[in-house]
Protein backbone atom coordinates (compact mmCIF):
# COMPACT_ATOMS: atom_id res chain seq x y z
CA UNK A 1 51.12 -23.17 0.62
CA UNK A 2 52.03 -20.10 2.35
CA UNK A 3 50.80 -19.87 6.00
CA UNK A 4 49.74 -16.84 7.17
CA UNK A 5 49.21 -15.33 10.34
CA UNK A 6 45.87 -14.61 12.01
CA UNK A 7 46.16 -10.60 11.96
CA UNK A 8 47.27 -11.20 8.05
CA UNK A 9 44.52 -13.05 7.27
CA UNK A 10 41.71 -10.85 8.93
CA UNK A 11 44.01 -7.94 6.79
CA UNK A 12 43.73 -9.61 3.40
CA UNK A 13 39.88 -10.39 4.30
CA UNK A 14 39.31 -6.61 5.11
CA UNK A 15 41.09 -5.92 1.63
CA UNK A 16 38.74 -8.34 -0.33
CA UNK A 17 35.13 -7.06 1.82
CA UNK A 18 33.32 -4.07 0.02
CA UNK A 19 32.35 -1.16 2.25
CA UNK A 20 29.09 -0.18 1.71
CA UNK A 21 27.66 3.16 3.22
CA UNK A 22 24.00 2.94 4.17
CA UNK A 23 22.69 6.21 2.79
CA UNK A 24 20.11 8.16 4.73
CA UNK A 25 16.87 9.98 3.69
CA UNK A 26 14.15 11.58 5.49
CA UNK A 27 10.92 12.48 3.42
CA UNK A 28 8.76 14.65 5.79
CA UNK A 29 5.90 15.90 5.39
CA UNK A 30 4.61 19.38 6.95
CA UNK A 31 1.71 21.14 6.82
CA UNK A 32 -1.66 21.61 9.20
CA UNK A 33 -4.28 18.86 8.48
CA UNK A 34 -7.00 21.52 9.93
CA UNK A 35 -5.87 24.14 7.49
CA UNK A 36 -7.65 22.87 4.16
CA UNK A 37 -4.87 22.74 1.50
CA UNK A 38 -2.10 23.02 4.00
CA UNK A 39 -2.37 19.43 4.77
CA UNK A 40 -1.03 18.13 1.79
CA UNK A 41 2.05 17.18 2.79
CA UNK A 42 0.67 14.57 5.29
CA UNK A 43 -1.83 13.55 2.80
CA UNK A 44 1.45 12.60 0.62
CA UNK A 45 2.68 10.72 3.34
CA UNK A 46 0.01 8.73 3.80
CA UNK A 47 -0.09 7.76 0.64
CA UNK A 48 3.76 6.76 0.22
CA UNK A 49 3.99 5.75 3.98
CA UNK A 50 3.59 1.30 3.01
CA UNK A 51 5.78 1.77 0.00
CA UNK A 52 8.93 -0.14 -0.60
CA UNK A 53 12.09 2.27 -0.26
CA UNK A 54 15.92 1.54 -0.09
CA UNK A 55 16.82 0.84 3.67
CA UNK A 56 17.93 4.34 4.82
CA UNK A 57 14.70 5.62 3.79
CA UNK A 58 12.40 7.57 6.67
CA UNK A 59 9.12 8.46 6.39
CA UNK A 60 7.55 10.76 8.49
CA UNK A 61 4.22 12.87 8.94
CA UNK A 62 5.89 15.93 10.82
CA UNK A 63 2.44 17.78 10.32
CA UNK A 64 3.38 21.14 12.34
CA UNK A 65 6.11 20.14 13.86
CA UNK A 66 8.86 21.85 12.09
CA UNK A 67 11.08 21.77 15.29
CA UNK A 68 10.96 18.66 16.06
CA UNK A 69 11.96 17.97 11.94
CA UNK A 70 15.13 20.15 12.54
CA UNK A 71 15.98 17.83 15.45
CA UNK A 72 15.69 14.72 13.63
CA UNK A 73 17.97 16.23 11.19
CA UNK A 74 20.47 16.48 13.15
CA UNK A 75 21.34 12.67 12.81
CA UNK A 76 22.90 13.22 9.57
CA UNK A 77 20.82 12.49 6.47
CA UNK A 78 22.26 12.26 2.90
CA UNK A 79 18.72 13.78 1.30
CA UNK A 80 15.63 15.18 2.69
CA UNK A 81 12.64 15.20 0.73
CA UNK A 82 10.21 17.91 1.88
CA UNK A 83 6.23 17.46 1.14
CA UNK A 84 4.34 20.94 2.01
CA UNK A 85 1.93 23.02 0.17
CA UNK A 86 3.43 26.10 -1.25
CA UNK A 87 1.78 29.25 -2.87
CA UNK A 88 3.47 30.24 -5.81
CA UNK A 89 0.59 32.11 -8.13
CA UNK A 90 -0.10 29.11 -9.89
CA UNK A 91 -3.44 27.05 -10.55
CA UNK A 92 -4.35 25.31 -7.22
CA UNK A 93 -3.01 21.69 -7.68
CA UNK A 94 0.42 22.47 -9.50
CA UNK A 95 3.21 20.73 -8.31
CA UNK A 96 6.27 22.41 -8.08
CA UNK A 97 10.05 20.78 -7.47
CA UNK A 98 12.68 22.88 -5.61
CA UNK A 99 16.27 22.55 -4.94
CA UNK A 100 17.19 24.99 -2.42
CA UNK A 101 20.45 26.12 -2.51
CA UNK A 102 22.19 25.90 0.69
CA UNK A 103 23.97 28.91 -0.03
CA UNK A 104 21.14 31.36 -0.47
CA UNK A 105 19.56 30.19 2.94
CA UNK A 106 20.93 32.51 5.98
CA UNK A 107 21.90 30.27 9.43
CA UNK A 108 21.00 33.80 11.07
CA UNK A 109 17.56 32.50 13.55
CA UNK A 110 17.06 36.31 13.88
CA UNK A 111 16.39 36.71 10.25
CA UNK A 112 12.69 35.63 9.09
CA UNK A 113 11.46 36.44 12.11
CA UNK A 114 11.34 34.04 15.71
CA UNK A 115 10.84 30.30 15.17
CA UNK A 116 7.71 29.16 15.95
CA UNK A 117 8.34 25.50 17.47
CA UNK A 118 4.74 24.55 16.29
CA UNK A 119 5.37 25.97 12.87
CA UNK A 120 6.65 23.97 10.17
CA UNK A 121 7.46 25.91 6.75
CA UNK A 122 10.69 25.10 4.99
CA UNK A 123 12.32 28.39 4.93
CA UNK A 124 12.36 28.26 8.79
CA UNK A 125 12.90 24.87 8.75
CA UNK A 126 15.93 25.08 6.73
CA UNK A 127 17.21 28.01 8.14
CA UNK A 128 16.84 26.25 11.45
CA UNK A 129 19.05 23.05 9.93
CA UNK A 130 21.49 25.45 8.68
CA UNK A 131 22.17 27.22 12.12
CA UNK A 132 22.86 24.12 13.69
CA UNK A 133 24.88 22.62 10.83
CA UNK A 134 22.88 20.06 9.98
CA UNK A 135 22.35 20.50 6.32
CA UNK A 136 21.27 16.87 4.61
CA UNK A 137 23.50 16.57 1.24
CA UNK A 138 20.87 17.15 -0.97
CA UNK A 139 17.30 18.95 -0.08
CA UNK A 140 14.12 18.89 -2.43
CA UNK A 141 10.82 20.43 -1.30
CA UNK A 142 8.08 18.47 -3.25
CA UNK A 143 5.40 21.47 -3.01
CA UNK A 144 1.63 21.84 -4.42
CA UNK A 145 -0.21 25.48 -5.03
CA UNK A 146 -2.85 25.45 -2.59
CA UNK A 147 -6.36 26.52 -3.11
CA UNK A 148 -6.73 27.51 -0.12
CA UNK A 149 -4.62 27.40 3.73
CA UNK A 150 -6.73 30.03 5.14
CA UNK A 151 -9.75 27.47 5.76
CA UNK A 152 -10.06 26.19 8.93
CA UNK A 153 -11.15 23.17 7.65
CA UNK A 154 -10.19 19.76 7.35
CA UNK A 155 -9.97 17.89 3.79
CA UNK A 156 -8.37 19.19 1.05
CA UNK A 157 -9.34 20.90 -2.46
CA UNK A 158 -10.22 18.81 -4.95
CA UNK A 159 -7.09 20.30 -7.71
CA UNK A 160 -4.75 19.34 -4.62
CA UNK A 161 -6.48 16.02 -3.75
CA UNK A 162 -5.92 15.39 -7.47
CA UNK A 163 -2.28 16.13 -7.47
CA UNK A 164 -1.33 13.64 -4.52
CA UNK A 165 -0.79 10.51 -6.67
CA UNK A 166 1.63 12.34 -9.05
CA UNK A 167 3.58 14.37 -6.17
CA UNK A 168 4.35 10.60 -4.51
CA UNK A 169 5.54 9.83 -7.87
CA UNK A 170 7.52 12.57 -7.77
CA UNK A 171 9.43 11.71 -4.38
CA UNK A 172 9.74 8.05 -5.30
CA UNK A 173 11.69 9.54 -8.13
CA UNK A 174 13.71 11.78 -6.07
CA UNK A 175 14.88 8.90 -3.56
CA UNK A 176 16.01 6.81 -6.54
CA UNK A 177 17.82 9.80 -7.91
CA UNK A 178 19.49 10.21 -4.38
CA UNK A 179 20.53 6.85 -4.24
CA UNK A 180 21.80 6.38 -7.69
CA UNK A 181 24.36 9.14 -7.08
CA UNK A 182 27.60 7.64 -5.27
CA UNK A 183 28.55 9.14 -2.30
């Protein structure tokens, strides 16, 4: 039997060990709780928040705090998963999945108007991420037509309450589909 040296052997056992990477994903959801419809995103969270996701897996009730999400970001994250109400011209309660393309979203912070650092709606937010280059690998905004955001009012519609159970679906999906593509 061949005897081999201490540095060899911690070399052939770094040859034979698989290197896993830990993937990252933030699923945050935006929105103002006192804004009727516009709190759906939290709602979402709260409904997904005690699930069981991959270890990697944030999630996180940013409610107006779109700065603050931009931040965060900044870590490095392989996917985020954004939960916000959207209006789109569709029935109240449609759910809607978007892709953004990081190409199509300027890093200019002058364009869109000033950021509001108690605002939180993805175009800022993304074009905030961008600036700073901190664009996750993959973005998906997991969006609902509102009935209404104009409502100071707490609670939400009852098409929107309705569409809550499917739009977690819908992000449990999109984590598995983030973590089933190799790095």
């Amino acid at each position: 039997m061949e005897e081999k040296s201490l540095p060899a052997m911690v070399k052939e056992k770094i040859k034979q060990t698989p290197v896993t990477v830990k993937k990252r994903v933030m699923i945050a959801g935006v929105g103002n709780m006192f804004m009727k419809d516009d709190g759906f995103g939290g709602e979402v969270i709260k409904k997904i928040l005690h699930k069981e996701f991959p270890e990697g897996v944030e999630v996180k009730d940013f409610g107006t705090g779109g700065l603050k999400l931009a931040y965060d970001l900044m870590k490095g994250y392989d996917g985020l998963i954004l939960v916000d109400a959207s209006q789109r011209g569709e029935q109240p309660g449609t759910l809607f999945v978007i892709e953004p393309d990081e190409n199509t979203i300027s890093p200019d912070l002058e364009e869109g108007g000033p950021i509001d650092p108690h605002g939180a709606d993805p175009a800022t937010i993304l074009r905030f991420v961008k600036s700073i280059g901190s664009w996750p690998g993959k973005v998906f905004i997991v969006a609902c037509e509102p009935e209404s955001v104009e409502d100071f009012e707490i609670g939400l519609s009852e098409p929107v309450n309705a569409a809550i159970d499917r739009a977690a679906e819908m992000v449990e999906e999109i984590v598995k589909e983030i973590y089933a593509e190799s790095k």
